[in-house]
PDB file of N, CA and C in Angstrom:
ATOM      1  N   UNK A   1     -21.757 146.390-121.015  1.00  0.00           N
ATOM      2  CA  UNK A   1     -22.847 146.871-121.816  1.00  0.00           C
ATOM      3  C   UNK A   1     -24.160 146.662-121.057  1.00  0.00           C
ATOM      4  N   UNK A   2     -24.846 147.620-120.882  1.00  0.00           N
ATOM      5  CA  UNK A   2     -26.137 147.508-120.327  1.00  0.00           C
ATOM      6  C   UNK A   2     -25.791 147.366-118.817  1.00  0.00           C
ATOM      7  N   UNK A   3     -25.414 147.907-118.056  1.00  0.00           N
ATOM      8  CA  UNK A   3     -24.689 148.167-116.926  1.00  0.00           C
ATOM      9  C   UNK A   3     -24.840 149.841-116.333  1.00  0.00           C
ATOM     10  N   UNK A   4     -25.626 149.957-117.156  1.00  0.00           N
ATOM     11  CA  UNK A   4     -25.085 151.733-117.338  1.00  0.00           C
ATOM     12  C   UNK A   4     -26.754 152.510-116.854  1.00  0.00           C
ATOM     13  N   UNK A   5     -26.846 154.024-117.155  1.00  0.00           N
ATOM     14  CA  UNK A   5     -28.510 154.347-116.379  1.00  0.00           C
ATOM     15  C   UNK A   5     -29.355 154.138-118.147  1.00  0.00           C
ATOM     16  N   UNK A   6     -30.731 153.491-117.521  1.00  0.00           N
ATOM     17  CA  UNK A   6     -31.543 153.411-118.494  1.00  0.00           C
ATOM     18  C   UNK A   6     -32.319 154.245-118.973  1.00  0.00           C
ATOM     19  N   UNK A   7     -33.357 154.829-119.617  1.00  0.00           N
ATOM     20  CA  UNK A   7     -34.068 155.750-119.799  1.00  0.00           C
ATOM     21  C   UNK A   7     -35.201 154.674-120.766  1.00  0.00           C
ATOM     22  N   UNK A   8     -36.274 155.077-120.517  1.00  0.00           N
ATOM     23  CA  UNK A   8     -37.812 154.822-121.493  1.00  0.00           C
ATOM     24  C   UNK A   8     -38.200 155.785-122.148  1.00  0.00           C
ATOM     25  N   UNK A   9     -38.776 155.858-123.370  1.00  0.00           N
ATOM     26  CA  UNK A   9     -39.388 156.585-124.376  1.00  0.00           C
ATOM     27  C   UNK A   9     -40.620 156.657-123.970  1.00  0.00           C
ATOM     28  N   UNK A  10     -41.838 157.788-124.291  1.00  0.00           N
ATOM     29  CA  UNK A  10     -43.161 158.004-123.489  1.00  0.00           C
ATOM     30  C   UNK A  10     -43.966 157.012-124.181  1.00  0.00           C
ATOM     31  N   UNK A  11     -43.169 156.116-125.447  1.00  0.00           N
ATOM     32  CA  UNK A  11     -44.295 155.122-126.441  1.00  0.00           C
ATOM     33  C   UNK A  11     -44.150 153.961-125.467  1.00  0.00           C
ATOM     34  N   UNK A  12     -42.828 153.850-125.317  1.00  0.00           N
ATOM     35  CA  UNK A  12     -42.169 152.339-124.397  1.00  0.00           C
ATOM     36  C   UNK A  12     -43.418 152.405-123.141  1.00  0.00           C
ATOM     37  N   UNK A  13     -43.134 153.564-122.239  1.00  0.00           N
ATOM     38  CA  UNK A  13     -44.081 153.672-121.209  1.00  0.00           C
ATOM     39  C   UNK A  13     -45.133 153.700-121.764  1.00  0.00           C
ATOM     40  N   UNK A  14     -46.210 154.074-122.206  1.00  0.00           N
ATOM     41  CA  UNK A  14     -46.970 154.568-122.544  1.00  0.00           C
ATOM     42  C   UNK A  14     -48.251 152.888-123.292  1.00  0.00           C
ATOM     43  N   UNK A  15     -47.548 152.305-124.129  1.00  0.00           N
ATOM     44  CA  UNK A  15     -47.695 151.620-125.089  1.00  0.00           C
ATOM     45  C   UNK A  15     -47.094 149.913-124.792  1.00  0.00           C
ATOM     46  N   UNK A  16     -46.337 149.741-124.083  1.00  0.00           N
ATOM     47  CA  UNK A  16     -46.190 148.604-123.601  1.00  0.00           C
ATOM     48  C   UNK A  16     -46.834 148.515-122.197  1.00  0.00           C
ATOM     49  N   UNK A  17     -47.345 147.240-121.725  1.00  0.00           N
ATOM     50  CA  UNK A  17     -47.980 147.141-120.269  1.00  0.00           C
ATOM     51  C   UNK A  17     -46.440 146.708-119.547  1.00  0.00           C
ATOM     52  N   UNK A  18     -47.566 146.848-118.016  1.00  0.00           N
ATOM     53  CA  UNK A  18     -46.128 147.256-116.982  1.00  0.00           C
ATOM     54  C   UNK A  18     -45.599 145.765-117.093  1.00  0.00           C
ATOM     55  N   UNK A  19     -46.516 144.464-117.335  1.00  0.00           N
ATOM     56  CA  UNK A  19     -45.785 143.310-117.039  1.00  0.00           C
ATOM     57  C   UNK A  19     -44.677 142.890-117.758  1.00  0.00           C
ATOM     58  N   UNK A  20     -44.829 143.592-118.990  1.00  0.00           N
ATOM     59  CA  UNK A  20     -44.413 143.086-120.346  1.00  0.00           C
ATOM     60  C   UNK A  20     -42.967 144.122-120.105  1.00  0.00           C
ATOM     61  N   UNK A  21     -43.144 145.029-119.828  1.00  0.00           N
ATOM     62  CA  UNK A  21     -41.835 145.823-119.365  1.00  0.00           C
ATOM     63  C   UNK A  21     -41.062 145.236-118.334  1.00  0.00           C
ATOM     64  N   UNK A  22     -41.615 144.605-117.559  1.00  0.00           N
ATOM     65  CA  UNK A  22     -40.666 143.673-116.112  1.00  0.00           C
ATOM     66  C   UNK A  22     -40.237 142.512-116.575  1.00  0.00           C
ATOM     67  N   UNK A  23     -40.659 142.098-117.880  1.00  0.00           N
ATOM     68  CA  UNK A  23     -39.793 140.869-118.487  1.00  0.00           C
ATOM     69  C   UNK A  23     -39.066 140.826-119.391  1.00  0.00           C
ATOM     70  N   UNK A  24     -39.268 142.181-120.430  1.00  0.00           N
ATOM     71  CA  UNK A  24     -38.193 142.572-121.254  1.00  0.00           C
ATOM     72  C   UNK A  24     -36.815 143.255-120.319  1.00  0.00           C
ATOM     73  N   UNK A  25     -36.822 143.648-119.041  1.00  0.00           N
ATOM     74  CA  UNK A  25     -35.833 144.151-118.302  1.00  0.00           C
ATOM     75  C   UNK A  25     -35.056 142.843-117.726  1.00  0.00           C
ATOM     76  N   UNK A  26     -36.022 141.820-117.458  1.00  0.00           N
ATOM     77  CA  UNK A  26     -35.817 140.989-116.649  1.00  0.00           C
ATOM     78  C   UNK A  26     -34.737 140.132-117.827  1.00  0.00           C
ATOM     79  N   UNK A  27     -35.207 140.063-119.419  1.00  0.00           N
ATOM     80  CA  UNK A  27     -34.576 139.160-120.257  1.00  0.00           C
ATOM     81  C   UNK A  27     -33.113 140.004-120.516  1.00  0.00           C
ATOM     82  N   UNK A  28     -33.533 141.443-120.203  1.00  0.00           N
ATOM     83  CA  UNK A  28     -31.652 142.117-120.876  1.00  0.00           C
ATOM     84  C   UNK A  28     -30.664 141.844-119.380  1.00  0.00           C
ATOM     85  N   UNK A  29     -31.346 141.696-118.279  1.00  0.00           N
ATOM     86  CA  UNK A  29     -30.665 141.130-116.644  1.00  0.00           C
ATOM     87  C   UNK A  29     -29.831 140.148-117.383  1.00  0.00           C
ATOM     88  N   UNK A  30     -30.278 138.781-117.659  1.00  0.00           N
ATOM     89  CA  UNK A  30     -30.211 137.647-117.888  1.00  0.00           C
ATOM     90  C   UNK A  30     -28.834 137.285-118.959  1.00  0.00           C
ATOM     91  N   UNK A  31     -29.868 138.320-120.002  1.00  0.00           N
ATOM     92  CA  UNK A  31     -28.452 138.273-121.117  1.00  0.00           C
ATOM     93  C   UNK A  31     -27.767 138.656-120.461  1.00  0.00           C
ATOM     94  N   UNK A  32     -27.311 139.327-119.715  1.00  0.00           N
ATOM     95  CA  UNK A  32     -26.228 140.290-119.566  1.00  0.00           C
ATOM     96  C   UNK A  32     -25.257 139.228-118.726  1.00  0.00           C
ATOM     97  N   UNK A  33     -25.574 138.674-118.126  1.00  0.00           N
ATOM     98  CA  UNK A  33     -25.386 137.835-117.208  1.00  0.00           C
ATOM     99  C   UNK A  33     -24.374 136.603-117.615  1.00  0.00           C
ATOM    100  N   UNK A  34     -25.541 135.995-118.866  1.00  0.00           N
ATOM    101  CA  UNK A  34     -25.059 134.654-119.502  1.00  0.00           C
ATOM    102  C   UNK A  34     -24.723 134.916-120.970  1.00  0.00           C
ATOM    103  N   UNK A  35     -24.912 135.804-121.590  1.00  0.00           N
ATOM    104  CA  UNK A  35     -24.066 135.878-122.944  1.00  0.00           C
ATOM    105  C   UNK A  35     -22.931 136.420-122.637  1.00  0.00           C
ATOM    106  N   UNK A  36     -21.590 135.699-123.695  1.00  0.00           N
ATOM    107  CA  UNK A  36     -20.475 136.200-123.770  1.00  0.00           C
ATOM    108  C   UNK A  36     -20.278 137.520-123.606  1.00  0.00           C
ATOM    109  N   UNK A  37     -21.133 138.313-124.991  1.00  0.00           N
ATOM    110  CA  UNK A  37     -20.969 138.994-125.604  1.00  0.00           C
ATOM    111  C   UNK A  37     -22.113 139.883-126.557  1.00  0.00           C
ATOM    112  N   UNK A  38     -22.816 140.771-125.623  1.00  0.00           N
ATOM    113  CA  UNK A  38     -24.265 141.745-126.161  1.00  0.00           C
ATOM    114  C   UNK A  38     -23.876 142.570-126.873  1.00  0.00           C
ATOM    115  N   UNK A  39     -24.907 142.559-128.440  1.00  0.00           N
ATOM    116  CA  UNK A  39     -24.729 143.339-129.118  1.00  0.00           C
ATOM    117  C   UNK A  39     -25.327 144.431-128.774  1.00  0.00           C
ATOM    118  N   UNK A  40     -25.234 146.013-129.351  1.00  0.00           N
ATOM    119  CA  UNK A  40     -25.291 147.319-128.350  1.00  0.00           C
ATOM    120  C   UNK A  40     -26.766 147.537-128.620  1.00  0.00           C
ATOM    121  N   UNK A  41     -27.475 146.661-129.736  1.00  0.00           N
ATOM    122  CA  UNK A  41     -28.801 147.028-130.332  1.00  0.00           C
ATOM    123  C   UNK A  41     -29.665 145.563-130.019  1.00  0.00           C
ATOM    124  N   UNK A  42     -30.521 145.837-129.013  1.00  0.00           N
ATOM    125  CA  UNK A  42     -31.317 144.253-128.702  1.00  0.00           C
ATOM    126  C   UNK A  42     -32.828 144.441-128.684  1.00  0.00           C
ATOM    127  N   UNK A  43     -33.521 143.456-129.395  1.00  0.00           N
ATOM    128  CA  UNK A  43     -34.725 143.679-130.229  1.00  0.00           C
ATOM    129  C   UNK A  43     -35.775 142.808-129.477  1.00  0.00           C
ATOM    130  N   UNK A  44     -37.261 142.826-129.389  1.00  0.00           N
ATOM    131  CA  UNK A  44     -38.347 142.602-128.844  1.00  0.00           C
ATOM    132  C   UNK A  44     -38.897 142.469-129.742  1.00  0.00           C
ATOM    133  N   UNK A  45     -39.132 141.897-130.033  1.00  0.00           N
ATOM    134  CA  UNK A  45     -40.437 141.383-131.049  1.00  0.00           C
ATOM    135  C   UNK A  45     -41.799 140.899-130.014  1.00  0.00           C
ATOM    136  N   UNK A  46     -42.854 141.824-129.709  1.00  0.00           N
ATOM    137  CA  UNK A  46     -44.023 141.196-129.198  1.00  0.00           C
ATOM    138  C   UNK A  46     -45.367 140.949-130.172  1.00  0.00           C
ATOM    139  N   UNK A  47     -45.784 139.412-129.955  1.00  0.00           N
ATOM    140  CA  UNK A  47     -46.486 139.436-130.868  1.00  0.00           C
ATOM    141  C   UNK A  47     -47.365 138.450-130.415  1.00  0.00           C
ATOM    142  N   UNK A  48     -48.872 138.568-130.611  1.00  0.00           N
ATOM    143  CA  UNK A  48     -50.061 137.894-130.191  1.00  0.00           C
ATOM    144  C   UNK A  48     -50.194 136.430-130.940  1.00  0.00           C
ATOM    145  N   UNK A  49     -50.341 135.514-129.807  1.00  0.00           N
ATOM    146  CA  UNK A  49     -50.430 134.027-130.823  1.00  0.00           C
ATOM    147  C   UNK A  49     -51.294 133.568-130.135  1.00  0.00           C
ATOM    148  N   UNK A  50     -51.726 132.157-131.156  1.00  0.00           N
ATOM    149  CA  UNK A  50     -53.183 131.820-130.386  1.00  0.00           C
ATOM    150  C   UNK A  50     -52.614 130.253-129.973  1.00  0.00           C
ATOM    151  N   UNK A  51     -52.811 129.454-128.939  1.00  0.00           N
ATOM    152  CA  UNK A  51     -52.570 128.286-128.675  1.00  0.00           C
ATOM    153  C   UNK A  51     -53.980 127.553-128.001  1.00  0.00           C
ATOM    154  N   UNK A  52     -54.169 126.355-128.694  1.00  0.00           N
ATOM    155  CA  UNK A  52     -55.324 125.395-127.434  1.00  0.00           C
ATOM    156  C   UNK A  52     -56.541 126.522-127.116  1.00  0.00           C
ATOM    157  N   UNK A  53     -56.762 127.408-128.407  1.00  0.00           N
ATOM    158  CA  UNK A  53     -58.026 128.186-128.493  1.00  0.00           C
ATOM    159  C   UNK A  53     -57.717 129.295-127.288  1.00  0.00           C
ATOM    160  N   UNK A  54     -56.480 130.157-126.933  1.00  0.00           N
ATOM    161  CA  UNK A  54     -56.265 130.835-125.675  1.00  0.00           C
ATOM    162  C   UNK A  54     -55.336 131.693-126.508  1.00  0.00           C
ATOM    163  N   UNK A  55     -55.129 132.956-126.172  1.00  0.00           N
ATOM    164  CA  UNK A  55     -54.605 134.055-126.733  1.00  0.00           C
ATOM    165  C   UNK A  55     -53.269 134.160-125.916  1.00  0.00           C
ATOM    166  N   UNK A  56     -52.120 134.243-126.304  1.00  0.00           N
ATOM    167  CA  UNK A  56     -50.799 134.448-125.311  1.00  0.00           C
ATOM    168  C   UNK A  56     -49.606 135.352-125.800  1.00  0.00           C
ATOM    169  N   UNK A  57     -49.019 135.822-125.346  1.00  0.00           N
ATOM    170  CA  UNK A  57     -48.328 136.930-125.226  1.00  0.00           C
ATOM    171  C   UNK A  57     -46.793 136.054-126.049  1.00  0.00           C
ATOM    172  N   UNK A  58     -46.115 136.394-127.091  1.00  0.00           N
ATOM    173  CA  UNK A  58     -45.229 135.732-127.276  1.00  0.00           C
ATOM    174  C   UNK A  58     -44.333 136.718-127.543  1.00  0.00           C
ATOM    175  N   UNK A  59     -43.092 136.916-126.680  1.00  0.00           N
ATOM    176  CA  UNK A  59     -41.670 137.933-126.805  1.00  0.00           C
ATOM    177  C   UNK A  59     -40.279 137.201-127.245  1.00  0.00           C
ATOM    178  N   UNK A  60     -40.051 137.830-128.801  1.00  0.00           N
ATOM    179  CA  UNK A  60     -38.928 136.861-129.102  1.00  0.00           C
ATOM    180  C   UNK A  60     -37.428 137.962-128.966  1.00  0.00           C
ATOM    181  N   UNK A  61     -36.830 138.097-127.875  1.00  0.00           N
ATOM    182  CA  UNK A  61     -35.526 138.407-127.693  1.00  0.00           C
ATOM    183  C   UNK A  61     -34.577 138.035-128.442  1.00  0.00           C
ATOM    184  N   UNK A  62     -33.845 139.152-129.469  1.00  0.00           N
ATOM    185  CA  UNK A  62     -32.954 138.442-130.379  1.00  0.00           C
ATOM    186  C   UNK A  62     -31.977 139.524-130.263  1.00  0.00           C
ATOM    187  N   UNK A  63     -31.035 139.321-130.985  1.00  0.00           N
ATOM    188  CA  UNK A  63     -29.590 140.544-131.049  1.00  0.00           C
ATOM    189  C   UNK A  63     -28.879 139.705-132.504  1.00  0.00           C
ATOM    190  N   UNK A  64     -28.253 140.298-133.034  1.00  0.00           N
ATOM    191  CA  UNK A  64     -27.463 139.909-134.321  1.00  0.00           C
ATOM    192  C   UNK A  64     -25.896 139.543-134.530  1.00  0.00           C
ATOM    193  N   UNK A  65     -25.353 140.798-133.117  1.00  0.00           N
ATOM    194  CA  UNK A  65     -23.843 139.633-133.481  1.00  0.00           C
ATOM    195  C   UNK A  65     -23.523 139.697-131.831  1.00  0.00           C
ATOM    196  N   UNK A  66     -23.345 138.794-131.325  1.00  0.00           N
ATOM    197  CA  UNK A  66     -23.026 137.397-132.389  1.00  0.00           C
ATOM    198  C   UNK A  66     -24.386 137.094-132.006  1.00  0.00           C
ATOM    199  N   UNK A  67     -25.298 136.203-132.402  1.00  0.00           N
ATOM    200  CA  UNK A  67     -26.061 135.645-133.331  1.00  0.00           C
ATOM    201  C   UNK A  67     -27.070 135.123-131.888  1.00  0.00           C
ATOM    202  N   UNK A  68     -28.035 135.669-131.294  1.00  0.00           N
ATOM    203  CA  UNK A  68     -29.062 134.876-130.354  1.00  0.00           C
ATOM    204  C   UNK A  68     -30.570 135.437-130.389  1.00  0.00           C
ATOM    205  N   UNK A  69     -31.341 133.841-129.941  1.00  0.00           N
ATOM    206  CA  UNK A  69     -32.877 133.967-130.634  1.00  0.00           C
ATOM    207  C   UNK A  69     -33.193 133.581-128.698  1.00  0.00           C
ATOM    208  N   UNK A  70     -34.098 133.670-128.660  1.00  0.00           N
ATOM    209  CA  UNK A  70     -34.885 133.183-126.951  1.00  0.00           C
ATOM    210  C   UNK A  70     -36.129 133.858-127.155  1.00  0.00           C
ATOM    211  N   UNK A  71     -37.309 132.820-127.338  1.00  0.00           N
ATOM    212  CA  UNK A  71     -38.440 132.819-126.781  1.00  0.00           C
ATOM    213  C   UNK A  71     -39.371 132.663-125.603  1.00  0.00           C
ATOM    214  N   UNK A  72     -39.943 133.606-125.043  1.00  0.00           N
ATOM    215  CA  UNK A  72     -41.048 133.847-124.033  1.00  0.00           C
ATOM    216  C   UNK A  72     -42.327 133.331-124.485  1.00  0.00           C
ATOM    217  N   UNK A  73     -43.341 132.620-124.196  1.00  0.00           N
ATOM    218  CA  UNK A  73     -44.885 132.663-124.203  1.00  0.00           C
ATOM    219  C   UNK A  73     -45.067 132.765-122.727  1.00  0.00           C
ATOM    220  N   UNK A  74     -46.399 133.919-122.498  1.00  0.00           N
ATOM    221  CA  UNK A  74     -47.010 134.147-121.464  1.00  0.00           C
ATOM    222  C   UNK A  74     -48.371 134.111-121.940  1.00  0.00           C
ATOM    223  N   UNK A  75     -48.973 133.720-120.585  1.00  0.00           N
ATOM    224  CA  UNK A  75     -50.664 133.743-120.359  1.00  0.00           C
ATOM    225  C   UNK A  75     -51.012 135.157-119.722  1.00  0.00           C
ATOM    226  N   UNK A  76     -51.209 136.144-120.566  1.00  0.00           N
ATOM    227  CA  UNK A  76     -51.289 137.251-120.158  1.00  0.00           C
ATOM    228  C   UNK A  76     -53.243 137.801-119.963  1.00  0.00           C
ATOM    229  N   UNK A  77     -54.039 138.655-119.906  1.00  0.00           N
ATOM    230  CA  UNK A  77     -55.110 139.533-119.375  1.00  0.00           C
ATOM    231  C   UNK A  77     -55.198 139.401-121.364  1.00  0.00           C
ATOM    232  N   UNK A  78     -56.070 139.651-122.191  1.00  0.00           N
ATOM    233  CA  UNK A  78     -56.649 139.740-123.012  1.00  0.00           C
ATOM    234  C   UNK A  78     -56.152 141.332-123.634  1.00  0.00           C
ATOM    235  N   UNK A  79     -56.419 142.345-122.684  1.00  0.00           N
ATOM    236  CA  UNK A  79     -55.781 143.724-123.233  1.00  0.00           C
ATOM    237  C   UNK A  79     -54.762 143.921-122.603  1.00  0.00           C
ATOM    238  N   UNK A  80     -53.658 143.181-122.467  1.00  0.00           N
ATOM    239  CA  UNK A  80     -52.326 143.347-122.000  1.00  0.00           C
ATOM    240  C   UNK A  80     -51.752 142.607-123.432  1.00  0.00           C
ATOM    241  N   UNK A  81     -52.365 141.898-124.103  1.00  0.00           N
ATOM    242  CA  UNK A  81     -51.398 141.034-125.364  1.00  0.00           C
ATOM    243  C   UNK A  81     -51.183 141.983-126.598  1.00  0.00           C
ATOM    244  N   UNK A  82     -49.971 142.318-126.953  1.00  0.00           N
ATOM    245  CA  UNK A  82     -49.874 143.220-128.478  1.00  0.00           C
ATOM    246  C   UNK A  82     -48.864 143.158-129.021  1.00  0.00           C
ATOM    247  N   UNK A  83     -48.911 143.300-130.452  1.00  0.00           N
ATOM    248  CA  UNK A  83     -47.893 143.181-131.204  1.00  0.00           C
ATOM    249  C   UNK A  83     -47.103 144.765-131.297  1.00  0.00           C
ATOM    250  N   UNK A  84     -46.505 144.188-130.928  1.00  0.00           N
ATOM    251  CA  UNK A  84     -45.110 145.604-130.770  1.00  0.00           C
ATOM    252  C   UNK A  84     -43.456 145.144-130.846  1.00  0.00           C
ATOM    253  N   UNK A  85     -42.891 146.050-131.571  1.00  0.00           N
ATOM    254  CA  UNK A  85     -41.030 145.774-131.835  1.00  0.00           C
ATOM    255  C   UNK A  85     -40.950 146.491-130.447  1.00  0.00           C
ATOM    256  N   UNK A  86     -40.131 146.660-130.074  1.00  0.00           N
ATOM    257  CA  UNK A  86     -39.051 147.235-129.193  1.00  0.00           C
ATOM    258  C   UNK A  86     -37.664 146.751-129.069  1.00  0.00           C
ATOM    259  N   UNK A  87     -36.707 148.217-129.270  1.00  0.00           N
ATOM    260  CA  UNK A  87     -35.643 148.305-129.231  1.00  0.00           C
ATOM    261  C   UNK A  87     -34.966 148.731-128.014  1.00  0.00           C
ATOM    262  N   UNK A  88     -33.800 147.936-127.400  1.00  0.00           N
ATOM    263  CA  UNK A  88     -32.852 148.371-126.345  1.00  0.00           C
ATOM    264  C   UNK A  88     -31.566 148.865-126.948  1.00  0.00           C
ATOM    265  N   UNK A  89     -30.957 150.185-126.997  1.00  0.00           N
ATOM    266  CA  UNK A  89     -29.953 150.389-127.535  1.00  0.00           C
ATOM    267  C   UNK A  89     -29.424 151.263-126.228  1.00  0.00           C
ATOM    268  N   UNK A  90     -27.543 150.732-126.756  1.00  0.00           N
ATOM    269  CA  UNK A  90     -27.021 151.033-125.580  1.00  0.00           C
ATOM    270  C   UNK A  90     -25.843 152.077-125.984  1.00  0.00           C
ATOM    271  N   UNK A  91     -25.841 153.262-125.696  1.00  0.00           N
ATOM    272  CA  UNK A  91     -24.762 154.027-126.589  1.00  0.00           C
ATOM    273  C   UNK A  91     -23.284 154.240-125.743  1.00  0.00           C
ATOM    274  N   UNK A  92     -23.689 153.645-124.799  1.00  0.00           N
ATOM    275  CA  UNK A  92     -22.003 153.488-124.082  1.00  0.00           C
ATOM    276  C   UNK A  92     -22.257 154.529-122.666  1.00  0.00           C
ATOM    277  N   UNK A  93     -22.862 155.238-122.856  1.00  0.00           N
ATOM    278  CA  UNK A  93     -23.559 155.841-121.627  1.00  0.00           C
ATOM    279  C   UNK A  93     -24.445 155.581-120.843  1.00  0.00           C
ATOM    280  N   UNK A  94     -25.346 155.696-121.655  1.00  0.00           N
ATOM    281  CA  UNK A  94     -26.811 154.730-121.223  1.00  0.00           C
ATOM    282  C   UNK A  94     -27.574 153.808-122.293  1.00  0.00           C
ATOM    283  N   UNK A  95     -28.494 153.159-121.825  1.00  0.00           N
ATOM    284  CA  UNK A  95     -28.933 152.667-122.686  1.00  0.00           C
ATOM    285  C   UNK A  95     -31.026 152.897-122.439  1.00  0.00           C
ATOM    286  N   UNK A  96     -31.441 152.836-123.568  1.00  0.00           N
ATOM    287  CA  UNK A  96     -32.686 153.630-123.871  1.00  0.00           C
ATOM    288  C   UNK A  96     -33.905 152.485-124.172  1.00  0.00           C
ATOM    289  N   UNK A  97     -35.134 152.567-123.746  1.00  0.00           N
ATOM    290  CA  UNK A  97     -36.212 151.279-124.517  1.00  0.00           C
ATOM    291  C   UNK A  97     -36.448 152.165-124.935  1.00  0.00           C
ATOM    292  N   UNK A  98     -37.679 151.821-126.484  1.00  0.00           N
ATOM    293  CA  UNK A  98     -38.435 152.485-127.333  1.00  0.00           C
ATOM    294  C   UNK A  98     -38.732 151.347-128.260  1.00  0.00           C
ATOM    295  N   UNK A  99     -40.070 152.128-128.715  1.00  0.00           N
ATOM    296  CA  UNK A  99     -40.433 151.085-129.654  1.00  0.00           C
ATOM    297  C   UNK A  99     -39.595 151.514-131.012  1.00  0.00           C
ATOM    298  N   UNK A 100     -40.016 150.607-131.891  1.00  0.00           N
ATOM    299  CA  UNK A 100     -38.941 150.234-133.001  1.00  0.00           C
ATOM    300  C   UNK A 100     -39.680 151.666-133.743  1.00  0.00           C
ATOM    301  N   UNK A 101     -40.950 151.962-134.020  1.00  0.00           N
ATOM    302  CA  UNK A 101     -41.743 153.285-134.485  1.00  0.00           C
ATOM    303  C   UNK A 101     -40.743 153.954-133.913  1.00  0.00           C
ATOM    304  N   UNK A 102     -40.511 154.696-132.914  1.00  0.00           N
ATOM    305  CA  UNK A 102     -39.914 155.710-132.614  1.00  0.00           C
ATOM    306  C   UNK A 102     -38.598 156.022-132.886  1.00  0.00           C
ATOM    307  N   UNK A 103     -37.812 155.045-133.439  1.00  0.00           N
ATOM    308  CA  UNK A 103     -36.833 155.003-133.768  1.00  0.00           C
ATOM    309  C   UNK A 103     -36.539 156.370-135.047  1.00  0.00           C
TER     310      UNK A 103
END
């Protein structure tokens, strides 16, 4: 799963920054790697948090079965931080980013 050719949506491109795209690729590498077992639908939650008076980028990587949570905080550029879903779905051919809107 996730082995296969990828494709981006013009929101994914468009609407996510490039860094934030090299670490959501970098986190489905990883899973792929060290989970048993990826579910075909894997979720991004990006969302702006504030720490020690500093604004940071927080990406929570989750999937539903079987059952995994993994959190990112980054020190990101001020207009690089946003709250955005994004979805990785993988239909056995390829698999696609997009935000959760476009769905």
């Amino acid at each position: 799963m996730f082995n296969n050719q990828a494709y981006m949506t013009k929101g994914f491109q468009s609407e996510i920054p490039a860094i934030t795209q090299v670490i959501i690729f970098d986190c489905l590498e990883k899973s792929r790697h060290t989970l048993k077992s990826m579910d075909d639908l894997q979720i991004f939650e990006l969302k702006k948090i504030r720490s020690n008076g500093t604004d940071l980028q927080e990406i929570l990587h989750k999937q539903e079965i079987p059952t995994f949570e993994e959190t990112i905080v980054l020190e990101l550029p001020e207009d690089q931080i946003i709250n955005k879903k994004v979805y990785v779905i993988d239909d056995g051919d390829h698999h696609t980013f997009l935000l959760a809107s476009e769905y």
